[in-house]
PDB file of N, CA and C in Angstrom:
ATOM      1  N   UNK A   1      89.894  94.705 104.519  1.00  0.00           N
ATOM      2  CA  UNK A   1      90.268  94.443 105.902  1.00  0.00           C
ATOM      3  C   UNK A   1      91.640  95.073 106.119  1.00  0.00           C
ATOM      4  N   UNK A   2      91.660  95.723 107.130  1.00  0.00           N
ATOM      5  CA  UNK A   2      93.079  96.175 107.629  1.00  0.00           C
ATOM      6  C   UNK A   2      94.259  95.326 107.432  1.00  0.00           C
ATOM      7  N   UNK A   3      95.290  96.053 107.421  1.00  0.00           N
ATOM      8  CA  UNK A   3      96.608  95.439 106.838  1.00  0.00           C
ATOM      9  C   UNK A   3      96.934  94.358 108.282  1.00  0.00           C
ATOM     10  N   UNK A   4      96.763  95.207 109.365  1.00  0.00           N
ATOM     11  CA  UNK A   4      97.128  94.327 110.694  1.00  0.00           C
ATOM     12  C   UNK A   4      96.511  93.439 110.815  1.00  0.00           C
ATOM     13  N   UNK A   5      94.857  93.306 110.648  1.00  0.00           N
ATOM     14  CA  UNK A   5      93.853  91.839 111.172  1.00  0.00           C
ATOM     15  C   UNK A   5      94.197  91.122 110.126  1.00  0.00           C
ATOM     16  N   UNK A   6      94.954  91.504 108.872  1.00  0.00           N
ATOM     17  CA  UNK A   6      95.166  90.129 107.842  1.00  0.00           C
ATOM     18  C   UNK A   6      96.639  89.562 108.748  1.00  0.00           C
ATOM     19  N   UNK A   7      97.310  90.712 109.475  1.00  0.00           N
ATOM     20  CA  UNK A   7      98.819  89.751 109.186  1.00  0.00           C
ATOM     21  C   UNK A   7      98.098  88.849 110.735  1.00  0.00           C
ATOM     22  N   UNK A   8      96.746  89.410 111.683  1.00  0.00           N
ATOM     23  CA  UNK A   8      97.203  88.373 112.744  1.00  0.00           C
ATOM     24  C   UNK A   8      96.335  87.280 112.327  1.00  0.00           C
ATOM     25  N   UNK A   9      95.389  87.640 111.198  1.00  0.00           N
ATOM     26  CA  UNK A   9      95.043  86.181 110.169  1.00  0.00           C
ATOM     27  C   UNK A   9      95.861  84.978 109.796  1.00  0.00           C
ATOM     28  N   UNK A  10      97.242  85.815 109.232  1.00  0.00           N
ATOM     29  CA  UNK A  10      98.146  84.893 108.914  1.00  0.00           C
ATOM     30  C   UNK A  10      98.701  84.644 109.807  1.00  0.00           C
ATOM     31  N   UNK A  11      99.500  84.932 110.567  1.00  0.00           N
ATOM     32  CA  UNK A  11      99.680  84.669 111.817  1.00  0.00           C
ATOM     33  C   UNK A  11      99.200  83.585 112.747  1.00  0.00           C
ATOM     34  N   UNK A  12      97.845  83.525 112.596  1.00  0.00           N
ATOM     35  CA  UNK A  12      96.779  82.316 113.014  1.00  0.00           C
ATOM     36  C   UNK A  12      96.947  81.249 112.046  1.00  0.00           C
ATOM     37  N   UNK A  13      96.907  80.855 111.026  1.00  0.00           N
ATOM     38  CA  UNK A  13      97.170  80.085 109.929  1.00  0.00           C
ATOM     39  C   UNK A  13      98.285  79.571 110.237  1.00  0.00           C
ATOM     40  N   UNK A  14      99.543  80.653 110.624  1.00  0.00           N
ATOM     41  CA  UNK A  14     100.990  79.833 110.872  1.00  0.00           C
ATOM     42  C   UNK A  14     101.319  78.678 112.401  1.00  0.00           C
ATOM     43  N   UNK A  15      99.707  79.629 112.941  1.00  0.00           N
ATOM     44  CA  UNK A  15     100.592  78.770 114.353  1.00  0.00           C
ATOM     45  C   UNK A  15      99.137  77.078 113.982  1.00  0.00           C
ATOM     46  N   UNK A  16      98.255  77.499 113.426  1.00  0.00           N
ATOM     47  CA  UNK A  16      97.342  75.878 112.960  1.00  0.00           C
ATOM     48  C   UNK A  16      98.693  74.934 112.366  1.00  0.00           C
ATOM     49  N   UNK A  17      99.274  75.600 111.802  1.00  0.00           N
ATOM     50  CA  UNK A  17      99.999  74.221 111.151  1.00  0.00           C
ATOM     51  C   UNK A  17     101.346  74.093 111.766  1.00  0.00           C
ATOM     52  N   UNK A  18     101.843  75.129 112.773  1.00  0.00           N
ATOM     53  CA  UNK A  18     102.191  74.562 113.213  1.00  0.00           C
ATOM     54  C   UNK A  18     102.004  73.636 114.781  1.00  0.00           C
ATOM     55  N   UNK A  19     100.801  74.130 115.091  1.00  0.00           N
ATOM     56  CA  UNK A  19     100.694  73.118 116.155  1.00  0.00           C
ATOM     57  C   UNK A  19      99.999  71.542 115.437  1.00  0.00           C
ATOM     58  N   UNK A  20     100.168  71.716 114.034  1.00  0.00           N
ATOM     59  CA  UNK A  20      99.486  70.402 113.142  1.00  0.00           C
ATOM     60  C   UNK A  20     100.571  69.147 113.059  1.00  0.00           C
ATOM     61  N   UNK A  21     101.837  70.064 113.262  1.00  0.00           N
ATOM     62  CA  UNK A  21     103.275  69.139 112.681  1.00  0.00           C
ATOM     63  C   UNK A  21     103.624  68.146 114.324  1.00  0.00           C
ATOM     64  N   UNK A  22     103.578  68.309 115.476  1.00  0.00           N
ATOM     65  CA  UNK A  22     103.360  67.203 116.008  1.00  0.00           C
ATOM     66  C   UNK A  22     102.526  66.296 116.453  1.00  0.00           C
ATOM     67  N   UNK A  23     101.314  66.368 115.538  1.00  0.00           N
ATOM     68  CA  UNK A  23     100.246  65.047 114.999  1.00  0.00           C
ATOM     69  C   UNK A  23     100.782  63.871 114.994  1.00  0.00           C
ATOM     70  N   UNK A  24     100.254  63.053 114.604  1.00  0.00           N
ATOM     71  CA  UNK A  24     100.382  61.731 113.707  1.00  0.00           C
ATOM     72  C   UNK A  24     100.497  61.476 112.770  1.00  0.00           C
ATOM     73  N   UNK A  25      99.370  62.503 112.169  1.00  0.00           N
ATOM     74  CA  UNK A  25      99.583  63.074 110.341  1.00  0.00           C
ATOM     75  C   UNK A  25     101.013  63.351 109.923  1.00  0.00           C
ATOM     76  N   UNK A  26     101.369  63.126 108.809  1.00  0.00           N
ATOM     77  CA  UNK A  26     102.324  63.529 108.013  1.00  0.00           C
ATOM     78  C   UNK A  26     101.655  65.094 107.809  1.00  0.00           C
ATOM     79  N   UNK A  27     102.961  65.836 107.792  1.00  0.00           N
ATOM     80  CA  UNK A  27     102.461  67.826 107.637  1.00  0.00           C
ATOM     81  C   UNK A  27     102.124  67.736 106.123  1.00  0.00           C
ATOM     82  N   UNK A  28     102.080  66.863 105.165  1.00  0.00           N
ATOM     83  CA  UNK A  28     101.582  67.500 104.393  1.00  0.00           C
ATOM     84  C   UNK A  28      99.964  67.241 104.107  1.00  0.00           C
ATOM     85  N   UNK A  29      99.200  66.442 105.095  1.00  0.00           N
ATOM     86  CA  UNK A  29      98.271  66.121 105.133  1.00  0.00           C
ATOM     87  C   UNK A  29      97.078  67.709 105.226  1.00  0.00           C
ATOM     88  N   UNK A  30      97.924  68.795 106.383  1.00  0.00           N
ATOM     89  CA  UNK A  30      97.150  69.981 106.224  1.00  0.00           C
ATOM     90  C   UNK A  30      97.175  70.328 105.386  1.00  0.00           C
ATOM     91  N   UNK A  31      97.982  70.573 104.414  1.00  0.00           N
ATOM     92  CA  UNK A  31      97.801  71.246 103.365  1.00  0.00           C
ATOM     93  C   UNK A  31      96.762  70.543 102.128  1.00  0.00           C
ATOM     94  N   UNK A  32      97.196  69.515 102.318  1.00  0.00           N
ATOM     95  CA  UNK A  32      96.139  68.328 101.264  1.00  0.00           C
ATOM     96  C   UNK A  32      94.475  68.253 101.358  1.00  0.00           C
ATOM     97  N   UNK A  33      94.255  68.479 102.915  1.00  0.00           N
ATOM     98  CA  UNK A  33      93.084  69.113 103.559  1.00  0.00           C
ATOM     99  C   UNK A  33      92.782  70.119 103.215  1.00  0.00           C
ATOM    100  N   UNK A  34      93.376  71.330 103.052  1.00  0.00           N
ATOM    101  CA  UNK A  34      93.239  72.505 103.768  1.00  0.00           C
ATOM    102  C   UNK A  34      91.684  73.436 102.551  1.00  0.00           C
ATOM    103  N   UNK A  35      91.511  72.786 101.752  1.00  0.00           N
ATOM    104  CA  UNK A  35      90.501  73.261 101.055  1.00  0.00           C
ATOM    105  C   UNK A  35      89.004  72.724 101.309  1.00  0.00           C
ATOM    106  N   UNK A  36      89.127  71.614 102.066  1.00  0.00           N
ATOM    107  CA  UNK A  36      88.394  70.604 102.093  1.00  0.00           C
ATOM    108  C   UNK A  36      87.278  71.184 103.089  1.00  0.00           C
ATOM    109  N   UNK A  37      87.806  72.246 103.574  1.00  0.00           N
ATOM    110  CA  UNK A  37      85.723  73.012 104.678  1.00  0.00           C
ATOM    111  C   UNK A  37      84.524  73.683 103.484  1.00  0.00           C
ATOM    112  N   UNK A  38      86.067  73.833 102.038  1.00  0.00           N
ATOM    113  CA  UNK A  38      84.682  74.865 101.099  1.00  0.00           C
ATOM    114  C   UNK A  38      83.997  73.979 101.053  1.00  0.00           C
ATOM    115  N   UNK A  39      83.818  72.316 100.651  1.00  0.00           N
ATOM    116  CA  UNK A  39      82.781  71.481 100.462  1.00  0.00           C
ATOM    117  C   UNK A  39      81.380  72.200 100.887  1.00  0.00           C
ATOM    118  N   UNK A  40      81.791  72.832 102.411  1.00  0.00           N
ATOM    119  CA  UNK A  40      80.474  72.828 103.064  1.00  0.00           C
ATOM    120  C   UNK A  40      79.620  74.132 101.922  1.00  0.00           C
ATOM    121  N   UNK A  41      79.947  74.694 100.991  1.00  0.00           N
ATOM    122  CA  UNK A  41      79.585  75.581 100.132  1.00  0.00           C
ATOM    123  C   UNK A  41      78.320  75.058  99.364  1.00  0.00           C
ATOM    124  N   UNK A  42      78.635  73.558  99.239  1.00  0.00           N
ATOM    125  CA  UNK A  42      77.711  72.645  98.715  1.00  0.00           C
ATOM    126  C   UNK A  42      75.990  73.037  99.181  1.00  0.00           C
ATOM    127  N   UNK A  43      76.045  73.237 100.388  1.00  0.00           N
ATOM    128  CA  UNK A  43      75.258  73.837 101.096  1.00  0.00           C
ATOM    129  C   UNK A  43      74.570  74.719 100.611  1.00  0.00           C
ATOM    130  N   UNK A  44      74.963  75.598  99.159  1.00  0.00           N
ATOM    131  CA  UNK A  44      74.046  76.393  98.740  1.00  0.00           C
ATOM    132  C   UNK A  44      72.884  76.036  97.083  1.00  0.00           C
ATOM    133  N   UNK A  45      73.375  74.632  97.317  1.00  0.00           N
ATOM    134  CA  UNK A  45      72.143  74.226  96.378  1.00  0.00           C
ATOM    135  C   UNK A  45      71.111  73.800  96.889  1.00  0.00           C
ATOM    136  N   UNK A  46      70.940  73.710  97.939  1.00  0.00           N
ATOM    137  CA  UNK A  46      69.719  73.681  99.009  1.00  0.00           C
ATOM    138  C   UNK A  46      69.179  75.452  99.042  1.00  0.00           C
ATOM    139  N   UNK A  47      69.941  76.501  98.788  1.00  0.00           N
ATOM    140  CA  UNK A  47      69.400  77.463  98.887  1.00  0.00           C
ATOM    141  C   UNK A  47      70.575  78.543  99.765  1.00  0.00           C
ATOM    142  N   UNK A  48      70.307  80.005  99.519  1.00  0.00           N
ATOM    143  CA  UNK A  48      71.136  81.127 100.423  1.00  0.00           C
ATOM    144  C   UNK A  48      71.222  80.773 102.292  1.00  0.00           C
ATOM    145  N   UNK A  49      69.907  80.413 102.384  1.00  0.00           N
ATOM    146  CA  UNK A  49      69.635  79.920 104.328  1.00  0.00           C
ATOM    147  C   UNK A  49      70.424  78.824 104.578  1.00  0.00           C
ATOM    148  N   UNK A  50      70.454  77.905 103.383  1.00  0.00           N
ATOM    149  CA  UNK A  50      70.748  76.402 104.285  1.00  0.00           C
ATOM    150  C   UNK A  50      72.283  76.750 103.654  1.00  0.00           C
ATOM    151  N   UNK A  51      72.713  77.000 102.731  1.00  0.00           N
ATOM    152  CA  UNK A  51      74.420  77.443 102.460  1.00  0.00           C
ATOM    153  C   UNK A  51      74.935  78.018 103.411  1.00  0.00           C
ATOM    154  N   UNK A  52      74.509  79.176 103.552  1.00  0.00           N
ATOM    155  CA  UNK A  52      74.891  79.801 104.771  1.00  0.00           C
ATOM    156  C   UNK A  52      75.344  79.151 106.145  1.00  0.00           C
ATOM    157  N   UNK A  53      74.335  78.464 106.491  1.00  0.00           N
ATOM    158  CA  UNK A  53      74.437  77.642 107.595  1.00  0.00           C
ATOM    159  C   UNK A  53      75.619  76.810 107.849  1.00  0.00           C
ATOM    160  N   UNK A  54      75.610  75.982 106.517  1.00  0.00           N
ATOM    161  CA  UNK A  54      76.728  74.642 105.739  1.00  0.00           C
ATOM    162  C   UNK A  54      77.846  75.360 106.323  1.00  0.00           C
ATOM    163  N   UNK A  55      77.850  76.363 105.223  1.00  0.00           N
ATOM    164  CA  UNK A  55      79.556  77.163 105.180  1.00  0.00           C
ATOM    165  C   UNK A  55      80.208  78.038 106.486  1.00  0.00           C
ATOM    166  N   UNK A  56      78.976  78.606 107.351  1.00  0.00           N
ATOM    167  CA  UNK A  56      79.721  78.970 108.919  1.00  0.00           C
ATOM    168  C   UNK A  56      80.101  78.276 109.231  1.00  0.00           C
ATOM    169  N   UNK A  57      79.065  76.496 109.405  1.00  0.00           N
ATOM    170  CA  UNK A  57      79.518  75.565 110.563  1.00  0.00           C
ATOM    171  C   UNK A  57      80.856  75.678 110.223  1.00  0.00           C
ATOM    172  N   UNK A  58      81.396  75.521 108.907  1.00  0.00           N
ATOM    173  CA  UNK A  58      83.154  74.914 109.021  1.00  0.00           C
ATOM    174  C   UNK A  58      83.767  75.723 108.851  1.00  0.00           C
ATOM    175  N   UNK A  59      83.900  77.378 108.747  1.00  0.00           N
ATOM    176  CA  UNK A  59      84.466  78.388 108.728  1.00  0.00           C
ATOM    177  C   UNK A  59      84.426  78.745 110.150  1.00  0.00           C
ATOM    178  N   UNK A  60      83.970  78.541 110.750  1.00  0.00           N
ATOM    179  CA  UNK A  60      83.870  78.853 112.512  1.00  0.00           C
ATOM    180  C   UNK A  60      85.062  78.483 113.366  1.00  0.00           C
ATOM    181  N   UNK A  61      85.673  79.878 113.726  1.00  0.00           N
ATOM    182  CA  UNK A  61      87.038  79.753 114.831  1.00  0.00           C
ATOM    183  C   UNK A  61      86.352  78.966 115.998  1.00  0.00           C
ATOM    184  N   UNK A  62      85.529  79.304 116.669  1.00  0.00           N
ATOM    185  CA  UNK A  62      84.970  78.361 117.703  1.00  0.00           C
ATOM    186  C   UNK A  62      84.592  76.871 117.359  1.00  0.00           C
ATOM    187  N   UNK A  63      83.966  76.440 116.384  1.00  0.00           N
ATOM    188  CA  UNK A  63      84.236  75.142 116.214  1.00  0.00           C
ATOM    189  C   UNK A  63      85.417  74.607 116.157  1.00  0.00           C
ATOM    190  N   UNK A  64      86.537  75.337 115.668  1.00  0.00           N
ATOM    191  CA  UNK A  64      87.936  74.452 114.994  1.00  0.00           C
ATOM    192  C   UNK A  64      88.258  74.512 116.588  1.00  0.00           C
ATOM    193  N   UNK A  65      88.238  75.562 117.343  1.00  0.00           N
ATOM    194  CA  UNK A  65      89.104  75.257 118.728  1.00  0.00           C
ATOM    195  C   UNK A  65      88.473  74.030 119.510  1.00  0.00           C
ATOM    196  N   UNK A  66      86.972  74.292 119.622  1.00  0.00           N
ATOM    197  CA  UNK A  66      86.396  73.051 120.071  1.00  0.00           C
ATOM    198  C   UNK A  66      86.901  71.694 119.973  1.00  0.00           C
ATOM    199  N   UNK A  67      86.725  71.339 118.290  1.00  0.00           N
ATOM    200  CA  UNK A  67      87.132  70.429 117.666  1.00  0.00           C
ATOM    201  C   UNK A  67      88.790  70.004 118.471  1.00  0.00           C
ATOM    202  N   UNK A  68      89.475  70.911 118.660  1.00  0.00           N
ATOM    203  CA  UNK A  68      91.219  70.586 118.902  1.00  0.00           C
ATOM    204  C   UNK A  68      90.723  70.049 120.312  1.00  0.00           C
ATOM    205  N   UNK A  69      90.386  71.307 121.119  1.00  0.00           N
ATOM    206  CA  UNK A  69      90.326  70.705 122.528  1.00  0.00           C
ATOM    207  C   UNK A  69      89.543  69.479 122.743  1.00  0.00           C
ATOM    208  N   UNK A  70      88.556  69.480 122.325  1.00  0.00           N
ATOM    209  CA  UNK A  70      87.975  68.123 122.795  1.00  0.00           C
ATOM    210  C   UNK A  70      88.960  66.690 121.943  1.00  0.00           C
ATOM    211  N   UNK A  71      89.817  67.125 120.976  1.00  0.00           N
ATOM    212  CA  UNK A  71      90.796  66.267 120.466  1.00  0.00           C
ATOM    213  C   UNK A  71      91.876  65.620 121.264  1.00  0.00           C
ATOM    214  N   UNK A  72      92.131  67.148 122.021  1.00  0.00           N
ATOM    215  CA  UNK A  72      92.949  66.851 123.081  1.00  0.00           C
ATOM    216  C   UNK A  72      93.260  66.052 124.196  1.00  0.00           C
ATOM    217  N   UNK A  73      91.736  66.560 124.888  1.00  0.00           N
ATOM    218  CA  UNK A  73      91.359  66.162 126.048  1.00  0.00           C
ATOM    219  C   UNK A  73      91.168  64.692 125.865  1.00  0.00           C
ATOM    220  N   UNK A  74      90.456  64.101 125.058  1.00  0.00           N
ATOM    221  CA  UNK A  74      90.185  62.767 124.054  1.00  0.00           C
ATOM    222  C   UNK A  74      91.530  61.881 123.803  1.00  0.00           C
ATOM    223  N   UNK A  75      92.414  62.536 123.320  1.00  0.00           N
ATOM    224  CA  UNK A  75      93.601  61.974 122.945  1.00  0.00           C
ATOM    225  C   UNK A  75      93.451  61.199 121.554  1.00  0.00           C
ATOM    226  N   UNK A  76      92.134  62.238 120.856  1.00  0.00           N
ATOM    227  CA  UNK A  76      92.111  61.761 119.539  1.00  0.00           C
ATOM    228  C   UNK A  76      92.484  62.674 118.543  1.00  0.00           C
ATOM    229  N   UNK A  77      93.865  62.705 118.056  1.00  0.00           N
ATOM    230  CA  UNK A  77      94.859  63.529 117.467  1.00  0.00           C
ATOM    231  C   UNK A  77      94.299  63.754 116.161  1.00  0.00           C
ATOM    232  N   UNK A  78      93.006  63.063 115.185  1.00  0.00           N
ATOM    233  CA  UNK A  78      92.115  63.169 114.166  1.00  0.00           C
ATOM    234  C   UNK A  78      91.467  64.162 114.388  1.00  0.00           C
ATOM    235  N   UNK A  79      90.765  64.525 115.607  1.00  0.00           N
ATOM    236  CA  UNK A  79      89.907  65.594 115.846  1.00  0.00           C
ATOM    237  C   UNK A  79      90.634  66.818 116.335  1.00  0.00           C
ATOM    238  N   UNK A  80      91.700  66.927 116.746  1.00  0.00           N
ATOM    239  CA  UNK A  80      92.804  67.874 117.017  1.00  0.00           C
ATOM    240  C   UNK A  80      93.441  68.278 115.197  1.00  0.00           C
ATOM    241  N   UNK A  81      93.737  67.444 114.649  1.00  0.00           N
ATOM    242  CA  UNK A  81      94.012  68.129 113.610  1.00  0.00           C
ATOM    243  C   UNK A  81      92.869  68.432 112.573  1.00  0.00           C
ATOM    244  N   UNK A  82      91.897  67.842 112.669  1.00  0.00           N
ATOM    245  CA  UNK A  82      90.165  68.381 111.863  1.00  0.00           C
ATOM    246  C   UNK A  82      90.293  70.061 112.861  1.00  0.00           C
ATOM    247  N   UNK A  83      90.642  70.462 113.643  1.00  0.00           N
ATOM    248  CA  UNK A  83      90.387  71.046 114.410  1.00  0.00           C
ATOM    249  C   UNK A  83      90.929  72.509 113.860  1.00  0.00           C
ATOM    250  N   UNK A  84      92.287  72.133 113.907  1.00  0.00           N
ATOM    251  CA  UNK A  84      93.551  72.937 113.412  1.00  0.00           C
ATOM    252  C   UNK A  84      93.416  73.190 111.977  1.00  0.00           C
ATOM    253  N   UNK A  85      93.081  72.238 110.868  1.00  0.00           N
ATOM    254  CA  UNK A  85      92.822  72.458 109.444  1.00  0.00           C
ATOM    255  C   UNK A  85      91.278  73.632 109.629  1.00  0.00           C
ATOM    256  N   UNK A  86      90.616  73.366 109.960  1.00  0.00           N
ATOM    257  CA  UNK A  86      89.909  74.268 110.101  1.00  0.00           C
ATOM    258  C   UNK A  86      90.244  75.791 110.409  1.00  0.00           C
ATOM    259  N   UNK A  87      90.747  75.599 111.437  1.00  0.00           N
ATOM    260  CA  UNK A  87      91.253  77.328 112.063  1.00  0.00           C
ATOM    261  C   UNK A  87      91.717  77.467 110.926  1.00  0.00           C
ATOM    262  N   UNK A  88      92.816  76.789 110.250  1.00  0.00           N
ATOM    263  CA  UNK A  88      93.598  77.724 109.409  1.00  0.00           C
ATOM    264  C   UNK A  88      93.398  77.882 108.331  1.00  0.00           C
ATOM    265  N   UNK A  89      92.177  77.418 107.960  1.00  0.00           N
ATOM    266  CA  UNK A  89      91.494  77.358 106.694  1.00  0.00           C
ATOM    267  C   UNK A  89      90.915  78.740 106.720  1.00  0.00           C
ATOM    268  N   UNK A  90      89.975  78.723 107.801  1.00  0.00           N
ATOM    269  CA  UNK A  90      88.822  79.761 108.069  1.00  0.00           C
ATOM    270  C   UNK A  90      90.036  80.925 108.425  1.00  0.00           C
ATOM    271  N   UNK A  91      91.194  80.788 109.058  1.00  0.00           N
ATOM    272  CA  UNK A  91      92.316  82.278 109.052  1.00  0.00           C
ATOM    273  C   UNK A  91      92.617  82.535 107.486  1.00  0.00           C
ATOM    274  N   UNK A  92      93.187  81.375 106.550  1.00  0.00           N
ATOM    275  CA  UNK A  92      93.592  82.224 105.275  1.00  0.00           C
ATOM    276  C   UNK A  92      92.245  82.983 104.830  1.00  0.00           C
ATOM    277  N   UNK A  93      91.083  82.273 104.673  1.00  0.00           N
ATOM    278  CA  UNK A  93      89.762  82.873 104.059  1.00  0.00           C
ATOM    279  C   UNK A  93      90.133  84.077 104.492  1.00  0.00           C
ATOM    280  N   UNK A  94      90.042  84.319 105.792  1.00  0.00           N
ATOM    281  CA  UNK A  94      89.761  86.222 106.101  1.00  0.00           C
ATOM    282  C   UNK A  94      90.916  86.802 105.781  1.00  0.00           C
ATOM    283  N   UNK A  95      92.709  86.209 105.597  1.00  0.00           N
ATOM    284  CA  UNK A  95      93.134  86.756 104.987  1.00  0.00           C
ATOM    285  C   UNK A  95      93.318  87.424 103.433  1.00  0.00           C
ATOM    286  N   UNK A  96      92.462  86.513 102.788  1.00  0.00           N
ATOM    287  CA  UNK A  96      91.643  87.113 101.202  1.00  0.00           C
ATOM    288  C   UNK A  96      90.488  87.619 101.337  1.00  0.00           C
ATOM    289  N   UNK A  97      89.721  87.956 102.398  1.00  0.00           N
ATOM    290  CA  UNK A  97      88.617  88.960 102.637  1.00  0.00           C
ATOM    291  C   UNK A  97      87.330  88.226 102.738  1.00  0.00           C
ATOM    292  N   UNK A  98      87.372  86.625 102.616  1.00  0.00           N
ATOM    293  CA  UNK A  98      86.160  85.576 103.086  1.00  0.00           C
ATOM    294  C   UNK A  98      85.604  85.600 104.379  1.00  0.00           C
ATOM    295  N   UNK A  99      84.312  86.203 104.961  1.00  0.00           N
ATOM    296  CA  UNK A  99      84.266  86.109 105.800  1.00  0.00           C
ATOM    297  C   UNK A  99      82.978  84.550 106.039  1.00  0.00           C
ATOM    298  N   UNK A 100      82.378  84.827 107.189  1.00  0.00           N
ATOM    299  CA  UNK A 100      81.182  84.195 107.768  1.00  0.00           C
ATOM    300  C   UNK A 100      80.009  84.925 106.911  1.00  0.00           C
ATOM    301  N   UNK A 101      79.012  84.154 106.550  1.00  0.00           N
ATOM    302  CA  UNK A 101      78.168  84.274 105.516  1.00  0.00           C
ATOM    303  C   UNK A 101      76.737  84.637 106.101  1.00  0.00           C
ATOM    304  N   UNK A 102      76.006  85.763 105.253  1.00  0.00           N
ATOM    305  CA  UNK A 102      74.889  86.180 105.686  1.00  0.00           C
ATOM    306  C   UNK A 102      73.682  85.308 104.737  1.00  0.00           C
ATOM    307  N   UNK A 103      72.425  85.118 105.513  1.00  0.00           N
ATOM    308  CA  UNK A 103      71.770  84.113 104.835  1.00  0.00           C
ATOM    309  C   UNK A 103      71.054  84.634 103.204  1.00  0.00           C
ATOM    310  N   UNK A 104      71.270  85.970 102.742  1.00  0.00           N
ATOM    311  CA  UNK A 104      70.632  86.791 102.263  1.00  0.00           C
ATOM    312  C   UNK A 104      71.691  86.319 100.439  1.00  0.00           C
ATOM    313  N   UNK A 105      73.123  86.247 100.849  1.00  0.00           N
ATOM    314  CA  UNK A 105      73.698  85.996  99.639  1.00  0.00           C
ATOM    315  C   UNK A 105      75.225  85.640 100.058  1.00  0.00           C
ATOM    316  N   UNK A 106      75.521  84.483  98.895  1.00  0.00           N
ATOM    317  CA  UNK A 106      77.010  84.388  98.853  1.00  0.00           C
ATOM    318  C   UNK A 106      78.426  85.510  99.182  1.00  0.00           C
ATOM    319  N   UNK A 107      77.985  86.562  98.667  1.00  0.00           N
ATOM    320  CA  UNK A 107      79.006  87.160  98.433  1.00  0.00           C
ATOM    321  C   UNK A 107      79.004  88.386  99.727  1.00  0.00           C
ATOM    322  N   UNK A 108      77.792  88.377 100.511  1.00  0.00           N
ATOM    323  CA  UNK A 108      77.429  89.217 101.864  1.00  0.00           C
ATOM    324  C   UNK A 108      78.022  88.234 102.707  1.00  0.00           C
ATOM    325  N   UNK A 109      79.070  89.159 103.514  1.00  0.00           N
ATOM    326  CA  UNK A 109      80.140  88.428 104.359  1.00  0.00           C
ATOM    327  C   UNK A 109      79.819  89.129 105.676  1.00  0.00           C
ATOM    328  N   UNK A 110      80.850  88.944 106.791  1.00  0.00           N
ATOM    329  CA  UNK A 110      80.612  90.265 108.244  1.00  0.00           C
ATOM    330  C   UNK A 110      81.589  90.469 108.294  1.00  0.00           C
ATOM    331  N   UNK A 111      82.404  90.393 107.157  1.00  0.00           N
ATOM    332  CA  UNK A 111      83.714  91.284 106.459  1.00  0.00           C
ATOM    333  C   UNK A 111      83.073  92.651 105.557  1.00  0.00           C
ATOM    334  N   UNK A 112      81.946  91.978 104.691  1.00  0.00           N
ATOM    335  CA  UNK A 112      81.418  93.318 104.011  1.00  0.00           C
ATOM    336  C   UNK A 112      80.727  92.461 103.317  1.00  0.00           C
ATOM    337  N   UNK A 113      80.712  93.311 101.548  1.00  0.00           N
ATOM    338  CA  UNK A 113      81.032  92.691 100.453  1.00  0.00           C
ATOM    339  C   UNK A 113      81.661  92.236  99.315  1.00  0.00           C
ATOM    340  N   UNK A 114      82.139  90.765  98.994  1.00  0.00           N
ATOM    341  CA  UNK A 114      82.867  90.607  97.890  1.00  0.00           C
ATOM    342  C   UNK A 114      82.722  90.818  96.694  1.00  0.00           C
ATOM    343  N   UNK A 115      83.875  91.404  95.961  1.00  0.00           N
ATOM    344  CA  UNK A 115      83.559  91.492  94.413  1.00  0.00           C
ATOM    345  C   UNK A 115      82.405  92.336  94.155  1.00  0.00           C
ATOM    346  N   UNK A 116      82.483  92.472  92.776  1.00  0.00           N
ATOM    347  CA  UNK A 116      81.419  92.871  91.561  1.00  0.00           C
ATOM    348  C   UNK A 116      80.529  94.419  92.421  1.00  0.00           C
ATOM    349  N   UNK A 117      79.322  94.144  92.123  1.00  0.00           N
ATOM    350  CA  UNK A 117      78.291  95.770  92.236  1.00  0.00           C
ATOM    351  C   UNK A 117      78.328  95.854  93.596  1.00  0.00           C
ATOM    352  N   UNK A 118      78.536  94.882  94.252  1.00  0.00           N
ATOM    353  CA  UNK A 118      77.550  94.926  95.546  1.00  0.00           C
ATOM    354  C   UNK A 118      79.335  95.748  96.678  1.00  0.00           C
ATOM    355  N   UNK A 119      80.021  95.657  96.220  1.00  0.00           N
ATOM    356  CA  UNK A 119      81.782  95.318  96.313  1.00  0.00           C
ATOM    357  C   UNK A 119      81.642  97.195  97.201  1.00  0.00           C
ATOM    358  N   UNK A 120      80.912  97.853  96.486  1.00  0.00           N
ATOM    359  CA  UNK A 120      80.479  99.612  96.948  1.00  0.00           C
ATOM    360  C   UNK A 120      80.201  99.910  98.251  1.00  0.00           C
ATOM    361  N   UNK A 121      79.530  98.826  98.945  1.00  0.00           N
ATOM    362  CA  UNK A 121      78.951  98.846 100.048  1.00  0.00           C
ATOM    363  C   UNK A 121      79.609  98.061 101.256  1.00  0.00           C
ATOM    364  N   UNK A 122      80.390  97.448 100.878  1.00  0.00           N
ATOM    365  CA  UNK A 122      81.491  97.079 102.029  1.00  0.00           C
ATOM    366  C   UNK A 122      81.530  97.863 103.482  1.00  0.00           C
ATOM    367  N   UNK A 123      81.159  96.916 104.464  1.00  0.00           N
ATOM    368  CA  UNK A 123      81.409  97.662 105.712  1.00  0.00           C
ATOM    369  C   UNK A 123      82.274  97.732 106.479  1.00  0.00           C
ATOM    370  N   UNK A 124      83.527  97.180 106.249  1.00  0.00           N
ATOM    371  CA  UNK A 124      85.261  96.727 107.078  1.00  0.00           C
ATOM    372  C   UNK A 124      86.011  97.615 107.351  1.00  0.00           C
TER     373      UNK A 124
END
């Protein structure tokens, strides 16, 4: 991935936590979180289709914004920061080259491909 879409990756990551720090949460709660969407990875002992599925739902920029705004609007500051841990979860991923997952295999991203043989065929 280009040097620029990683820094406005990170970039995105910086402003999740910081719109995380006037929560309710203590700030170190994102970070204590912040691994906690791979769970949905779990998703691939059911198989490549249903992993797949697992691991977009919580890698998804449109869910995490959802999640904030309707947190917002709600005035339930739990779902505003589920919201925000997300974005900035799913921003570092693409800043190490993790993208959104194809149902075909783990390592087939719509970044490309990660690692090993398949690593040749990268489309980014």
């Amino acid at each position: 991935m280009p040097i620029l879409l990683k820094l406005e990756e990170a970039l995105l990551f910086g402003l999740a936590f910081y719109l995380f720090l006037p929560l309710e949460a203590a700030w170190w709660w994102f970070f204590a979180l912040l691994l906690a969407p791979d769970l949905s990875a779990l998703g691939y002992l059911g198989g490549p289709r249903l992993g797949a599925l697992t691991y977009n739902l919580a890698h998804h920029k449109g869910l995490a914004a959802a999640a904030y705004i309707l947190g917002a609007l709600g005035s339930a500051a739990w779902l505003q920061g589920l919201g925000l841990i997300l974005l900035g979860h799913a921003s570092l991923d693409r800043v190490f080259g993790y993208g959104l997952k194809y149902p075909d295999a783990f390592q087939h991203t719509h970044l490309g491909w990660i690692g090993g043989k398949n690593a040749s065929r990268e489309t980014y």
